[in-house]
N, C-alpha and C. Protein backbone atom coordinates (compact mmCIF):
# COMPACT_ATOMS: atom_id res chain seq x y z
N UNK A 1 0.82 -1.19 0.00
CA UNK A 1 0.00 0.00 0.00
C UNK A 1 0.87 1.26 0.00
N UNK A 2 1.87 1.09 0.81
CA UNK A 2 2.77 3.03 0.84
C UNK A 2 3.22 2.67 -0.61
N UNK A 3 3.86 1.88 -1.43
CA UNK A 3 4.48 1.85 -2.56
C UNK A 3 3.59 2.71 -3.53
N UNK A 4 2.25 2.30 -3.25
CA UNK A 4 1.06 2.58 -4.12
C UNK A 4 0.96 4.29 -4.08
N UNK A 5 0.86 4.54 -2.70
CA UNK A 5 0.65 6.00 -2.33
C UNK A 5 2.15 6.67 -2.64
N UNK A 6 2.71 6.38 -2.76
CA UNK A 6 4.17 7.03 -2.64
C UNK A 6 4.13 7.26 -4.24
N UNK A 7 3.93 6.27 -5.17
CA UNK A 7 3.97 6.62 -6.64
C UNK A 7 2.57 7.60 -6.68
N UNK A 8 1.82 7.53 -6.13
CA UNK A 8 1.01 8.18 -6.27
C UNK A 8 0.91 9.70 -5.77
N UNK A 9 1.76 9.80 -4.98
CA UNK A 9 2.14 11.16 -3.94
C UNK A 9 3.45 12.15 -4.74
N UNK A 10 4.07 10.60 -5.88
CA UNK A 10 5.55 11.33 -6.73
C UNK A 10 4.82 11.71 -8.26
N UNK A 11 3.86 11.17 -8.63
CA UNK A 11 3.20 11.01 -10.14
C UNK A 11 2.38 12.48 -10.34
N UNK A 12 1.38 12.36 -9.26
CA UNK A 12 0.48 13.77 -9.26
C UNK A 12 0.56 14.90 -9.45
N UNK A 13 1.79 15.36 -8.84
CA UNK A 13 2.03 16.78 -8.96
C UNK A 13 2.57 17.52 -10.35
N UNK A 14 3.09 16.10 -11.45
CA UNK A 14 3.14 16.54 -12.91
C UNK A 14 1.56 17.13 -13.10
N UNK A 15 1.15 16.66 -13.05
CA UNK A 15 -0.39 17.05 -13.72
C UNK A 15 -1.05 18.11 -12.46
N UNK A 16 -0.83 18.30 -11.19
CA UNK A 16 -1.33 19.46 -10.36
C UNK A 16 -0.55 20.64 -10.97
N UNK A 17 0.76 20.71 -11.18
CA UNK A 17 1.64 21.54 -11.49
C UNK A 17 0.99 22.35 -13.60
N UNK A 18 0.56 21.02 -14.19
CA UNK A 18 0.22 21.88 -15.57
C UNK A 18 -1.05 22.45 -14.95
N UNK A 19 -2.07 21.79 -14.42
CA UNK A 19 -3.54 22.44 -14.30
C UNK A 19 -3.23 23.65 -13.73
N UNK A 20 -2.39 23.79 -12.39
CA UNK A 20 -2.49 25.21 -11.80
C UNK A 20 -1.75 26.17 -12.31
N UNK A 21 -0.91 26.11 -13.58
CA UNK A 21 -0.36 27.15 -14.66
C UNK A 21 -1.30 27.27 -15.26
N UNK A 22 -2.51 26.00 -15.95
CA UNK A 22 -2.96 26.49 -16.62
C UNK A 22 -4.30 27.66 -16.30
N UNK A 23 -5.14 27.08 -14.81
CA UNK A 23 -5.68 27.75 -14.36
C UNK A 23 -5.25 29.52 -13.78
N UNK A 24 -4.21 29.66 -13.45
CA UNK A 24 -3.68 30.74 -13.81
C UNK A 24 -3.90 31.65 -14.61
N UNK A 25 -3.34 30.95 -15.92
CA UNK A 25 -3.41 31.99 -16.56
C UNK A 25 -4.41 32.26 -17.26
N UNK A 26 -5.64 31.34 -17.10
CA UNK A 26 -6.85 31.86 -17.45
C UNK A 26 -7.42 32.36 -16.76
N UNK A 27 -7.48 32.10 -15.50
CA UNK A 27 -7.59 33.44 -14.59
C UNK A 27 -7.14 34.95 -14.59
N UNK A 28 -5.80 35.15 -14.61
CA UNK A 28 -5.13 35.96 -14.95
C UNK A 28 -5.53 37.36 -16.44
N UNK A 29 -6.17 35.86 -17.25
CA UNK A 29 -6.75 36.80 -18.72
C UNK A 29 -8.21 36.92 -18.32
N UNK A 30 -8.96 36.50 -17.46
CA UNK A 30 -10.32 37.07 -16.91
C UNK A 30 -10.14 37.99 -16.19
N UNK A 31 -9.39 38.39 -15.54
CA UNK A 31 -8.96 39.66 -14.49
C UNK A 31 -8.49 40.68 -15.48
N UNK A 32 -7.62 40.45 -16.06
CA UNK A 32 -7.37 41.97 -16.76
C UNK A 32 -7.64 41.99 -18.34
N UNK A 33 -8.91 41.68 -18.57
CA UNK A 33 -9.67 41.31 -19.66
C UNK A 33 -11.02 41.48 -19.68
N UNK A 34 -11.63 41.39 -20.18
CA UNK A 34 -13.82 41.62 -20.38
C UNK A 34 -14.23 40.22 -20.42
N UNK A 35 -13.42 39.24 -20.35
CA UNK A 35 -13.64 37.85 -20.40
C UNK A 35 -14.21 37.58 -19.42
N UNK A 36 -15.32 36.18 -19.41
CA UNK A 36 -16.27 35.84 -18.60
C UNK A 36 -15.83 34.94 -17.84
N UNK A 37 -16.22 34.46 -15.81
CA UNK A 37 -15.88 33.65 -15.70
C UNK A 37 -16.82 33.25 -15.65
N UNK A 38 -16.64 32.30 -16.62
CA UNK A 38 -17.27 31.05 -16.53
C UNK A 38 -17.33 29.65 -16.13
N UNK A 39 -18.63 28.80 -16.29
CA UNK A 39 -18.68 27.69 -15.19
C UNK A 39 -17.54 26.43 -15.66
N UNK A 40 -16.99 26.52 -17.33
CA UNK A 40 -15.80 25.77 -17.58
C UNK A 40 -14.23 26.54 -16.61
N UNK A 41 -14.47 27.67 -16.06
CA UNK A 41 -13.03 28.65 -15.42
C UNK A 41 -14.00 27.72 -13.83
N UNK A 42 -14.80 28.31 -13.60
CA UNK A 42 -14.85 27.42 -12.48
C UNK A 42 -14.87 26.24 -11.97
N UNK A 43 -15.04 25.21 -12.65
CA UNK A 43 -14.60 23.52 -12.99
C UNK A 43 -13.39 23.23 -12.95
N UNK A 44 -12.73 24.27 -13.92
CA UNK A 44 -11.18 23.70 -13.61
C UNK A 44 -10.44 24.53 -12.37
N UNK A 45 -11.28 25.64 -11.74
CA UNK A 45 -10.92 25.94 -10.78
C UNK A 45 -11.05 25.16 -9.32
N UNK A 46 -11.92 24.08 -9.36
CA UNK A 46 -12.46 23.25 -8.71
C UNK A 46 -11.71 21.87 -8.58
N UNK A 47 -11.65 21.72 -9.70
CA UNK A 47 -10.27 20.19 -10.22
C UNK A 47 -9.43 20.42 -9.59
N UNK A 48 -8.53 21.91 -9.97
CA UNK A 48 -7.41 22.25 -9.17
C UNK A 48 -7.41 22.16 -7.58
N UNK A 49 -8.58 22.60 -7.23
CA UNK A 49 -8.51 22.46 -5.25
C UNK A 49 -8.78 20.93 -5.23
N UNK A 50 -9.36 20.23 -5.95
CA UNK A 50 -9.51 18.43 -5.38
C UNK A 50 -8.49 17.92 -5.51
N UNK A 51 -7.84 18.24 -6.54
CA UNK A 51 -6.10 17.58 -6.77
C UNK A 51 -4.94 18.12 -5.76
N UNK A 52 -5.43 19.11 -5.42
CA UNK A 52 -4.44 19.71 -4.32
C UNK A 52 -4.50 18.84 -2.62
N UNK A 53 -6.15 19.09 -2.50
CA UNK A 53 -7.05 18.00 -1.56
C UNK A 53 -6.13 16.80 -1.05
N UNK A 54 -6.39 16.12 -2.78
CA UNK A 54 -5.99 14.57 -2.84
C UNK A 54 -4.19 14.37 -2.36
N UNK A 55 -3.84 15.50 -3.21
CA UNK A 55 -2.44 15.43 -2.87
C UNK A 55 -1.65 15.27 -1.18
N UNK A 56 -2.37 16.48 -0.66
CA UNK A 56 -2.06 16.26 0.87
C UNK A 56 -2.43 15.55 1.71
N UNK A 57 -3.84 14.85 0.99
CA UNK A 57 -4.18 14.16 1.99
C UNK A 57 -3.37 12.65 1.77
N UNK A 58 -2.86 11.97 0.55
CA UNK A 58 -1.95 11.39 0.45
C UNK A 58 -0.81 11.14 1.25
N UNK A 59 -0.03 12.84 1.12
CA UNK A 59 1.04 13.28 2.11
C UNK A 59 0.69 12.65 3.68
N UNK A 60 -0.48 13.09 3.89
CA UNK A 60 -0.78 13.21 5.08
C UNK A 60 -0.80 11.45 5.89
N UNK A 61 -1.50 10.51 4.63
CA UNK A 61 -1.73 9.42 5.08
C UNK A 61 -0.40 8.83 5.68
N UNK A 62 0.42 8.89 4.16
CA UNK A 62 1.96 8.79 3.83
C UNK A 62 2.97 8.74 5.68
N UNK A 63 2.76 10.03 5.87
CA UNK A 63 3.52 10.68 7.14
C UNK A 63 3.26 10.28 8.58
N UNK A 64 1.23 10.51 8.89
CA UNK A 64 1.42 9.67 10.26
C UNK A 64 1.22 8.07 9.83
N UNK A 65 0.75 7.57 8.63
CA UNK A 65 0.19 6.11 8.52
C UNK A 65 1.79 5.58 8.82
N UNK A 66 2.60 5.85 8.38
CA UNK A 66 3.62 5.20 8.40
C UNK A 66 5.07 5.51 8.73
N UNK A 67 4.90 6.66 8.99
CA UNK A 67 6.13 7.65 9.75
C UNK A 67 6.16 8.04 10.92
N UNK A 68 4.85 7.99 12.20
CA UNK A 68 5.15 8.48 12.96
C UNK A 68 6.07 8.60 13.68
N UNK A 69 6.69 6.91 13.90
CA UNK A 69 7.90 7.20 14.82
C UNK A 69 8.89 8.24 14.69
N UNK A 70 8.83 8.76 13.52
CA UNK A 70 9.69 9.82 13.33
C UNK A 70 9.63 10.91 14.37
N UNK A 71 8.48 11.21 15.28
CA UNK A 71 8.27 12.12 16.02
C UNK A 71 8.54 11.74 17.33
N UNK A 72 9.03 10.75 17.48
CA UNK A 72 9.42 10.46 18.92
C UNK A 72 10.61 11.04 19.68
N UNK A 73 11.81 11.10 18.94
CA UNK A 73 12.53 11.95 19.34
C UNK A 73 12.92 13.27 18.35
N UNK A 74 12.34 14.24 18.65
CA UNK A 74 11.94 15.66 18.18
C UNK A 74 13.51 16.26 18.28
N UNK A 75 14.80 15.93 19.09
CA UNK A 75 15.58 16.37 19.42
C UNK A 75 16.22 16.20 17.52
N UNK A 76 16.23 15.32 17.64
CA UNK A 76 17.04 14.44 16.55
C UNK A 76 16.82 14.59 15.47
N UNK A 77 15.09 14.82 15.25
CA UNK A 77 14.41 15.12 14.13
C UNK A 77 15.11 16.42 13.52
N UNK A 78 14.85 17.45 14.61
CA UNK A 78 14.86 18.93 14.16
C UNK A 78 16.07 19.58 14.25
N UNK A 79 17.02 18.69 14.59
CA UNK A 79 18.29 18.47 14.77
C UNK A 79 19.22 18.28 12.94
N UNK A 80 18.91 17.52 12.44
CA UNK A 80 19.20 17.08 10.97
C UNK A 80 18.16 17.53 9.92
N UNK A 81 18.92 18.17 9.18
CA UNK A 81 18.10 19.14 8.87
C UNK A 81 17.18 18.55 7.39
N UNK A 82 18.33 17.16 7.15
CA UNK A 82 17.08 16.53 6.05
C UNK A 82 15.85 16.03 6.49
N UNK A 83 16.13 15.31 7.85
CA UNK A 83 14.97 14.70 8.43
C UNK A 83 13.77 15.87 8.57
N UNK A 84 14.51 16.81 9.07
CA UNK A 84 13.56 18.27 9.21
C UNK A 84 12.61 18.94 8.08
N UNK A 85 13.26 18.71 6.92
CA UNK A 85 12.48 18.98 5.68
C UNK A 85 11.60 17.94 5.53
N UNK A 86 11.60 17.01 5.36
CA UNK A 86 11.23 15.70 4.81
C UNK A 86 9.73 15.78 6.01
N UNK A 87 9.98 15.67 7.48
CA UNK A 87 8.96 15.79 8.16
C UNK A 87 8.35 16.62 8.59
N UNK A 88 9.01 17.87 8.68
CA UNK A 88 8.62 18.89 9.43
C UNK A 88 8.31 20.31 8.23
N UNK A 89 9.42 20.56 7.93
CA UNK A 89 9.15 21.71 6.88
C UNK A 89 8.25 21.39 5.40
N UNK A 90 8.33 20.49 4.91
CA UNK A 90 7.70 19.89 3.49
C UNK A 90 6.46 19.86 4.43
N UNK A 91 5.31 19.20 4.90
CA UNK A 91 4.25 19.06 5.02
C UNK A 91 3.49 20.04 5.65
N UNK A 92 4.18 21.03 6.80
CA UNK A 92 3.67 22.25 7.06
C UNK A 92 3.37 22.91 5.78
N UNK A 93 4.58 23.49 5.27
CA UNK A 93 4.50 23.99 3.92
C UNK A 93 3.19 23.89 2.88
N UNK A 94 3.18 23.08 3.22
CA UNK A 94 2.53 22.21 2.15
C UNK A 94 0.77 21.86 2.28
N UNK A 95 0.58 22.05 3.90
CA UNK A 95 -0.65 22.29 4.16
C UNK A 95 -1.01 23.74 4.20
N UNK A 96 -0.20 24.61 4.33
CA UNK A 96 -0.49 26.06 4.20
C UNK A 96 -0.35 26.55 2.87
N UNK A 97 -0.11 25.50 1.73
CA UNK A 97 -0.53 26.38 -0.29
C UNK A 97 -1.66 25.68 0.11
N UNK A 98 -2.25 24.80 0.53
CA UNK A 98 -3.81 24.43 0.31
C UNK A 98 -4.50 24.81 0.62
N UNK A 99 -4.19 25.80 2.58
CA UNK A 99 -5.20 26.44 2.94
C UNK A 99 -5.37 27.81 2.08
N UNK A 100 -4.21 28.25 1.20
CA UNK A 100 -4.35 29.40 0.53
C UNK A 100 -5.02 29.42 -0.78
N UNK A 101 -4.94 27.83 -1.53
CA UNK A 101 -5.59 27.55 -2.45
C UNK A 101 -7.33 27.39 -2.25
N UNK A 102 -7.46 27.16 -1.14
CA UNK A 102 -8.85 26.86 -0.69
C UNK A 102 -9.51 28.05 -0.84
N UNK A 103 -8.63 29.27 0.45
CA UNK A 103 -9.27 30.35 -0.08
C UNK A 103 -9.37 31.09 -0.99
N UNK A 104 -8.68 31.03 -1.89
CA UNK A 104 -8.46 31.28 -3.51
C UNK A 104 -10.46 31.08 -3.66
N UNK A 105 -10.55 29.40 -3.62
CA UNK A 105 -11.44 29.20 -4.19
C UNK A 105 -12.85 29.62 -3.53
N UNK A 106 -12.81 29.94 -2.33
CA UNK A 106 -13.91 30.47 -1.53
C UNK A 106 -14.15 32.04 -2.06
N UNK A 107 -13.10 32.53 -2.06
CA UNK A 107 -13.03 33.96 -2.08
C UNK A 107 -13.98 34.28 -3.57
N UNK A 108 -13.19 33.42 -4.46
CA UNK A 108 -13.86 33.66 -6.37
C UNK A 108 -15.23 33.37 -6.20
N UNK A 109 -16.02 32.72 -5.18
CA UNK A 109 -17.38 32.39 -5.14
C UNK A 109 -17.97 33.29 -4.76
N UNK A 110 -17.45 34.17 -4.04
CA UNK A 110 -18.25 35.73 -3.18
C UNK A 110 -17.65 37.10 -3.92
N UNK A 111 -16.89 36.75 -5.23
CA UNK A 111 -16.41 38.22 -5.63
C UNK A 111 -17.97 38.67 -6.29
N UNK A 112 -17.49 40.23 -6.33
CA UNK A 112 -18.59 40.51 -6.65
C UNK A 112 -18.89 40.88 -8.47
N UNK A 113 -17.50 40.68 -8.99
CA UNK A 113 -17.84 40.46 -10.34
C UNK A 113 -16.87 39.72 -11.22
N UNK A 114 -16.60 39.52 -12.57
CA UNK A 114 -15.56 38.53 -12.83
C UNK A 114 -14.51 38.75 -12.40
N UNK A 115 -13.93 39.71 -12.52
CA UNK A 115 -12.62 40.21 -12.92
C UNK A 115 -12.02 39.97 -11.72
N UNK A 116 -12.77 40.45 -9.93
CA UNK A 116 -12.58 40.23 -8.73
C UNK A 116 -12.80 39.00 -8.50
N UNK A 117 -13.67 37.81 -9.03
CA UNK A 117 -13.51 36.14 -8.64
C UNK A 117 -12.14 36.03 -9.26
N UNK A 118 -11.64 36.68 -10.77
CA UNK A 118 -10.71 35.44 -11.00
C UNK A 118 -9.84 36.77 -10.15
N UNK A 119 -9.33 37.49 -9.64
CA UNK A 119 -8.21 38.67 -9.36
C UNK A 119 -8.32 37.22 -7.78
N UNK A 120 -9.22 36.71 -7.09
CA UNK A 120 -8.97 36.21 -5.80
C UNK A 120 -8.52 34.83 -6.59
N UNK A 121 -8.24 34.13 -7.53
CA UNK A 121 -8.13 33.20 -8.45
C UNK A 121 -6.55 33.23 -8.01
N UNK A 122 -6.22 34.43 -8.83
CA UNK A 122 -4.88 34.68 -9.39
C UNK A 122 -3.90 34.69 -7.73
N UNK A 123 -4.29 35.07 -6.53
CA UNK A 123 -3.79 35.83 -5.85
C UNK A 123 -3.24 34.58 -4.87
N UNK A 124 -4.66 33.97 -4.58
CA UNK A 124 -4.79 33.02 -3.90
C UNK A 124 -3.89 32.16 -4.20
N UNK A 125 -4.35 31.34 -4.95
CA UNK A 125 -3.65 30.41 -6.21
C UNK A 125 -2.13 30.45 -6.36
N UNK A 126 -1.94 31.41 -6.72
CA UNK A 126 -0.79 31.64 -6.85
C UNK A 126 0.65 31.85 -5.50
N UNK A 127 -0.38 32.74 -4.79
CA UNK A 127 0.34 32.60 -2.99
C UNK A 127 0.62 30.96 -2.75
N UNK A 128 -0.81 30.19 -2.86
CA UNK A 128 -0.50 28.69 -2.58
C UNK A 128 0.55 27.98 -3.43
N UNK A 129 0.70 28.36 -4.94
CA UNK A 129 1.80 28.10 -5.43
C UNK A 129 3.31 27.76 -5.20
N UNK A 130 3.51 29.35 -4.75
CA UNK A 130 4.83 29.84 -4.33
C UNK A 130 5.11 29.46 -2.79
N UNK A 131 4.13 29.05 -2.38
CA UNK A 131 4.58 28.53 -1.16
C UNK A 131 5.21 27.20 -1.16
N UNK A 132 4.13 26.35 -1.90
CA UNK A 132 4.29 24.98 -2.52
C UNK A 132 5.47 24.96 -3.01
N UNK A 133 6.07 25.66 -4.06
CA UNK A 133 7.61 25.17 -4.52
C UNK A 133 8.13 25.98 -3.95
N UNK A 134 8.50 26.63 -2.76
CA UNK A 134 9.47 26.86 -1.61
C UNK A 134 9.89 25.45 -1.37
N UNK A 135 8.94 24.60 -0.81
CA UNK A 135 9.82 23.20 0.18
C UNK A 135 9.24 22.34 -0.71
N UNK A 136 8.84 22.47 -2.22
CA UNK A 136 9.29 21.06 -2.87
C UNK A 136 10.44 20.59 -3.21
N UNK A 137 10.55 19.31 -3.09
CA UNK A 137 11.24 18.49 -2.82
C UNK A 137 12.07 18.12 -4.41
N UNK A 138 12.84 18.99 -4.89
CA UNK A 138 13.04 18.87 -6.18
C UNK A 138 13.63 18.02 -6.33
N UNK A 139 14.65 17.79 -5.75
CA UNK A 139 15.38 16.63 -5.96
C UNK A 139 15.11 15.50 -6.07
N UNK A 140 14.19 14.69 -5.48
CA UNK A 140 13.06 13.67 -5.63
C UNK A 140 12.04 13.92 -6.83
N UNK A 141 11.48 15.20 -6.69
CA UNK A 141 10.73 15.02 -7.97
C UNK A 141 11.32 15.08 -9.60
N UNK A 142 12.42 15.38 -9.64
CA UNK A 142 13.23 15.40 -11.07
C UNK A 142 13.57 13.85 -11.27
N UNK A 143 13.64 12.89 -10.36
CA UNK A 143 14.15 11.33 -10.51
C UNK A 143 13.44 10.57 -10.20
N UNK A 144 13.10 9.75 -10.21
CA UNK A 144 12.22 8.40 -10.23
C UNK A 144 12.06 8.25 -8.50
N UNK A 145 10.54 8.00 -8.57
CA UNK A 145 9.67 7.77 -7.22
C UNK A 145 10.94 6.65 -6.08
């Protein structure tokens, strides 16, 4: 089962990574454009938060299902600073682009006209982005799961 989730936790983020460029920048051309958002901009704005969802919650299974011991001695952990990324900095990280992606997507539901749903699109989205590849894990993701 982790083999399963682990290819599945290394595979995903090719395809989270094109959708949320691509959602971007169609966002981006509804904000400073007369372009409509529409319920195909909001679908794939929607895909994008379930894949993000799926992703952490993966992470998440990943980390206490089968890592906890890692937290037993905290000295040691936070001590070495790979162990520290790997447990500590990567998944914080990493739950805070989702809570920003979330509100991305809450926010575009209460703007009060296009340009302000996709402008909370772009902002959101994009904050959760840049947070996200702060503590990705490039080195793992450029080479085989």
């Amino acid at each position: 089962m982790y083999t399963g989730l682990l290819h599945l936790h290394h595979w995903m983020p090719f395809l989270w990574l094109l959708l949320m460029l691509v959602v971007l920048v169609q966002n981006f051309l509804v904000w400073k454009s007369n372009k409509p958002f529409n319920a195909s901009l909001i679908r794939q704005n929607k895909i994008t938060l379930i894949l993000t969802h799926i992703q952490v919650t993966v992470g998440l299974i990943m980390l206490f299902g089968f890592h906890l011991d890692m937290f037993s001695d905290m000295g040691t952990l936070m001590g070495d600073s790979a162990l520290r990324f790997k447990y500590v900095e990567h998944p914080v990280t990493m739950l805070l682009g989702a809570v920003l992606i979330t509100i991305g997507n809450a926010k575009s539901k209460r703007g009060s006209d296009d340009a302000a749903k996709a402008k909370a699109v772009v902002v959101f989205f994009g904050l959760g982005l840049a947070a996200i590849m702060l503590r990705f894990p490039w080195s793992e993701f450029l080479q085989g799961a």
